[in-house]
Protein backbone atom coordinates (compact mmCIF):
# COMPACT_ATOMS: atom_id res chain seq x y z
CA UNK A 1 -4.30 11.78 4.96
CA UNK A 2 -6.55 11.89 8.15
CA UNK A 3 -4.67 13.18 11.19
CA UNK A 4 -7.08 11.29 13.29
CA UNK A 5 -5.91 7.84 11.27
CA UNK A 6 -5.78 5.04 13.78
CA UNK A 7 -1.85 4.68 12.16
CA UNK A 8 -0.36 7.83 14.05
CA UNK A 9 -1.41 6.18 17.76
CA UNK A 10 1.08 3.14 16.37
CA UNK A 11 4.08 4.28 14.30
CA UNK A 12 5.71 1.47 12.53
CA UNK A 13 7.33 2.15 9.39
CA UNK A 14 11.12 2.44 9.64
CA UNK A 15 12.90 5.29 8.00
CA UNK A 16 16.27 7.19 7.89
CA UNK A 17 19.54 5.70 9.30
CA UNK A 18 20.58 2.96 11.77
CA UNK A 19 21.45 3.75 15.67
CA UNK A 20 22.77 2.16 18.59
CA UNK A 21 20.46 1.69 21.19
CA UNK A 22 22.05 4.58 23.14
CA UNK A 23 22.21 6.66 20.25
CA UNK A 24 18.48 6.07 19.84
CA UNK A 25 17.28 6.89 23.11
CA UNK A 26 19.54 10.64 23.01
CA UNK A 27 17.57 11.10 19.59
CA UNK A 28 14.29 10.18 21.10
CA UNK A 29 14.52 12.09 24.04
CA UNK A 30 15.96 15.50 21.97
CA UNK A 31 13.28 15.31 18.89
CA UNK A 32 10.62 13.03 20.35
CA UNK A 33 10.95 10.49 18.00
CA UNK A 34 9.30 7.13 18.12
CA UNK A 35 12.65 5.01 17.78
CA UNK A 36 12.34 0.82 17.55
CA UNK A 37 14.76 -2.11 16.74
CA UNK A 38 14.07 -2.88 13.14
CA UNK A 39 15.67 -6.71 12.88
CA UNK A 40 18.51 -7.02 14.99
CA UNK A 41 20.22 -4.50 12.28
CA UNK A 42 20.01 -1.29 14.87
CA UNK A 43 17.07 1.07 15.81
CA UNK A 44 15.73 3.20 13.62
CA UNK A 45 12.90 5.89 13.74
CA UNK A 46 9.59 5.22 12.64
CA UNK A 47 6.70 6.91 11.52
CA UNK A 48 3.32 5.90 10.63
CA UNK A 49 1.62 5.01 7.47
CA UNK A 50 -1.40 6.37 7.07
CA UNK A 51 -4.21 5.46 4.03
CA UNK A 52 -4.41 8.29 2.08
CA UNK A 53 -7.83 9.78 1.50
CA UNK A 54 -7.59 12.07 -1.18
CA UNK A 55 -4.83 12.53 -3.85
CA UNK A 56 -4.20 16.69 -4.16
CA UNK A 57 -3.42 16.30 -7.87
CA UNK A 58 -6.57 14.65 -8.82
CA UNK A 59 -7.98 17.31 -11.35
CA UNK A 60 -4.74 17.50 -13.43
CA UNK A 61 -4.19 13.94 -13.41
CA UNK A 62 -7.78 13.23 -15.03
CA UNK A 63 -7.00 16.36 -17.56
CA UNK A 64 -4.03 14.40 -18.83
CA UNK A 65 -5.73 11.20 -19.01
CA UNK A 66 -8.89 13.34 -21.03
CA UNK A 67 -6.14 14.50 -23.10
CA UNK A 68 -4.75 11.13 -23.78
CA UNK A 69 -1.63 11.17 -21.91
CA UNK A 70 0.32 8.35 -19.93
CA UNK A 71 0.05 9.93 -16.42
CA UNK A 72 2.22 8.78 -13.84
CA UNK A 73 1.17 9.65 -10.03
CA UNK A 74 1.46 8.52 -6.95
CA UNK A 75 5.41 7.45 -6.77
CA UNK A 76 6.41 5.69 -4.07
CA UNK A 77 3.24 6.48 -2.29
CA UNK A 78 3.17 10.08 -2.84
CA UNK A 79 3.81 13.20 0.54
CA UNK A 80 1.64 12.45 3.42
CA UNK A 81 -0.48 16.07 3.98
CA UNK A 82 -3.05 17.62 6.00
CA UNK A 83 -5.33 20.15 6.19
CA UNK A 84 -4.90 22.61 8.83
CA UNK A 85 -6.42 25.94 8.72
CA UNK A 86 -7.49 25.46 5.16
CA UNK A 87 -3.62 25.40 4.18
CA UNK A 88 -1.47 21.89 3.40
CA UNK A 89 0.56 20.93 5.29
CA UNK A 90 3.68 18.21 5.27
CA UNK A 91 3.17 15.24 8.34
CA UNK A 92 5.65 12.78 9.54
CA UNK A 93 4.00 9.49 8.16
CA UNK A 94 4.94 7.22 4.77
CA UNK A 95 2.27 6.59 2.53
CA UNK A 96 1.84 2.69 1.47
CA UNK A 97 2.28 2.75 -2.48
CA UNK A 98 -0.03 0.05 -3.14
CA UNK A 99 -2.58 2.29 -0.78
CA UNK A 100 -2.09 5.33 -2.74
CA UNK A 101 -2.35 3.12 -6.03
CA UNK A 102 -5.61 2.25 -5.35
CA UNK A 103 -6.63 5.22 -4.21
CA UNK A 104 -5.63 6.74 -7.64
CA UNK A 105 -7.28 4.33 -9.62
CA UNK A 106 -10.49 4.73 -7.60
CA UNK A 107 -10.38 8.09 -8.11
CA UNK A 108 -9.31 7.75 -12.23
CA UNK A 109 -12.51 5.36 -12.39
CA UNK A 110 -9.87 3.04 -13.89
CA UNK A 111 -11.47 -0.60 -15.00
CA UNK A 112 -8.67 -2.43 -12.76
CA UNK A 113 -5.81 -2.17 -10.38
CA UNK A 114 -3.36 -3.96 -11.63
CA UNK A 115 -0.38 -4.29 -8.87
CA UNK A 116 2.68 -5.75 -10.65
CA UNK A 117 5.41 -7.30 -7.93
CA UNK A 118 8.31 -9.91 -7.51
CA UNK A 119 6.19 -12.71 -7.46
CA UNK A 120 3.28 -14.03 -10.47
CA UNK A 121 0.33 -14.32 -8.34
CA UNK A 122 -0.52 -14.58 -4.38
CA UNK A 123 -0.06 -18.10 -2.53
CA UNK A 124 -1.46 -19.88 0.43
CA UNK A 125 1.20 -21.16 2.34
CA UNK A 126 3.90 -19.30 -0.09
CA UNK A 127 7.46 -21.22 -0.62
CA UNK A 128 5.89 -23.91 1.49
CA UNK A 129 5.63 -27.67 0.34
CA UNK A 130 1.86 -27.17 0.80
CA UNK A 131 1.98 -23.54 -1.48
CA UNK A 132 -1.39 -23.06 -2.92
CA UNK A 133 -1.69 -20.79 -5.68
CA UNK A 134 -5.05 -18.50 -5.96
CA UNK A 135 -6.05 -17.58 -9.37
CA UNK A 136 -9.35 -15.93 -8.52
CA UNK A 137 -10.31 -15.18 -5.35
CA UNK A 138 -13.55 -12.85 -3.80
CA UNK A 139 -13.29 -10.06 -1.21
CA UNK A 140 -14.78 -11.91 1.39
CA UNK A 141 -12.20 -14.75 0.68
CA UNK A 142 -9.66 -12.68 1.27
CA UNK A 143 -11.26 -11.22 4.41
CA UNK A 144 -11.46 -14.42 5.71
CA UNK A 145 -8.04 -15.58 4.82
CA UNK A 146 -6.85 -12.26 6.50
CA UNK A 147 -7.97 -12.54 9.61
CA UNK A 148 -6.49 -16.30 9.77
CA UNK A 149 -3.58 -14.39 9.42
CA UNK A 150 -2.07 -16.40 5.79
CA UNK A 151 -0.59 -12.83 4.38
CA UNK A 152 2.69 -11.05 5.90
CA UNK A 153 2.49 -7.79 7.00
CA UNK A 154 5.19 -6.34 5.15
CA UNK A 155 4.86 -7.97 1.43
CA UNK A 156 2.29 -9.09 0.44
CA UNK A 157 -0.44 -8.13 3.13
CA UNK A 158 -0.52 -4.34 1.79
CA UNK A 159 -1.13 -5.55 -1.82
CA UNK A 160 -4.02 -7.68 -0.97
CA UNK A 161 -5.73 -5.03 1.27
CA UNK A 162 -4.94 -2.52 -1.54
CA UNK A 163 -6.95 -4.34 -4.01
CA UNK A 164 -9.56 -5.28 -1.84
CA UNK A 165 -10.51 -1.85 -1.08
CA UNK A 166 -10.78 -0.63 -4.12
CA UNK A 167 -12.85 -3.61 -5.58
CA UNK A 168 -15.13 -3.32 -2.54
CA UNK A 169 -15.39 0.51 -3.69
CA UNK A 170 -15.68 0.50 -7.33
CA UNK A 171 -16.90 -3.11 -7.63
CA UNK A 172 -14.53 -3.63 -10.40
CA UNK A 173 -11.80 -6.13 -10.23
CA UNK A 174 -7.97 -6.05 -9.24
CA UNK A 175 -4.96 -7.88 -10.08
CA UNK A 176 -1.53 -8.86 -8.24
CA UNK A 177 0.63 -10.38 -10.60
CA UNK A 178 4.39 -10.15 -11.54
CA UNK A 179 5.61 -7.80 -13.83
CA UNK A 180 7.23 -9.94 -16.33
CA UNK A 181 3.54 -11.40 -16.73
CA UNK A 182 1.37 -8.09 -16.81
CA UNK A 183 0.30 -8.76 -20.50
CA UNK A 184 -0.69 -11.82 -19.31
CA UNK A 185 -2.31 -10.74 -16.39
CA UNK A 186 -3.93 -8.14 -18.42
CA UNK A 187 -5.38 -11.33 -20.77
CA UNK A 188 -6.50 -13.32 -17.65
CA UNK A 189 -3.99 -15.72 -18.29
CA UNK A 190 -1.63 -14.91 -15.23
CA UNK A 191 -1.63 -13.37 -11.49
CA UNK A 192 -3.99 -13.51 -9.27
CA UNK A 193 -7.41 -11.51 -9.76
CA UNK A 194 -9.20 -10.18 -6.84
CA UNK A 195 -13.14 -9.68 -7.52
CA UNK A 196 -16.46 -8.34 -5.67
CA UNK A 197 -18.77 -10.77 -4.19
């Protein structure tokens, strides 16, 4: 990752354990710690998430795919590094999944991202009465539907931006779809597909 990434000036990805306010501030104050309320459950630290810019394994994860192998990389986002003074080194952040996903299969030249979740494809207005599902859908759609602020931060926001990026990059398209439907998907009979415009 980038230590200059706008994402470490605004930390907010919870991790570890729930405090008391009071316990919080002691924690904050003894390992400068960023420390917020995550939903009324307690405060918890958080850290920021970063988009990665580089995946370290890339040359043995291409060798294994030369060699015919099912490679799997990039696990639950993968460890946040640096470079400082030509070394690696660890950094306080959490790396989106779907961000690293894309980042892998940009760097793979892969023909699609395919991003399986919990739900078949993404909505307009989702669980609404007025729920619109999108089938296909362009970058620039999406752009525009993201800045009238339609997709939550925290679900499926991430995905979208995920896919975006690397169909603006590769010009290749992407798919969010559940995972009982990935065949499908696969087909172009399920999820929704993201393409370039």
């Amino acid at each position: 990752v980038d230590e200059r990434d706008e994402a470490f000036k605004d930390p907010t990805k919870p991790i570890g354990s729930f405090y008391t306010k009071q316990e919080a501030e002691q924690i904050s104050q003894k390992f400068s710690y960023t420390m917020k309320e995550d939903a009324g459950r307690g405060y918890r630290r958080v850290v920021a998430s970063p988009k990665p810019i580089d995946i370290i394994e890339k040359d043995g994860i291409n060798y294994l795919l030369e060699k015919g192998e099912v490679v799997i990389a990039a696990g639950g986002g993968g460890i946040p590094v640096i470079y400082q003074d030509n070394k690696l080194i660890g950094i306080d952040a959490v790396i989106d999944k779907d961000y690293a996903s894309a980042k892998v299969a940009e760097i793979i030249d892969a023909d699609t991202l395919i991003i399986l979740t919990a739900v078949d494809k993404v909505y307009l207005n989702y669980n609404q009465p007025n729920e619109k599902a999108l089938d296909v859908i362009t970058v620039s759609e999406l752009e525009k539907l993201i800045k009238e602020d339609h997709f939550k931060k925290g679900s499926m926001l991430p995905k979208i931006e995920a896919c975006m990026e690397f169909t603006r990059k590769t010009k290749k398209p992407s798919l969010i779809a559940s995972l009982d439907q990935a065949e499908r998907a696969i087909n172009n009979q399920a999820g929704t597909k993201i393409i370039y415009d």
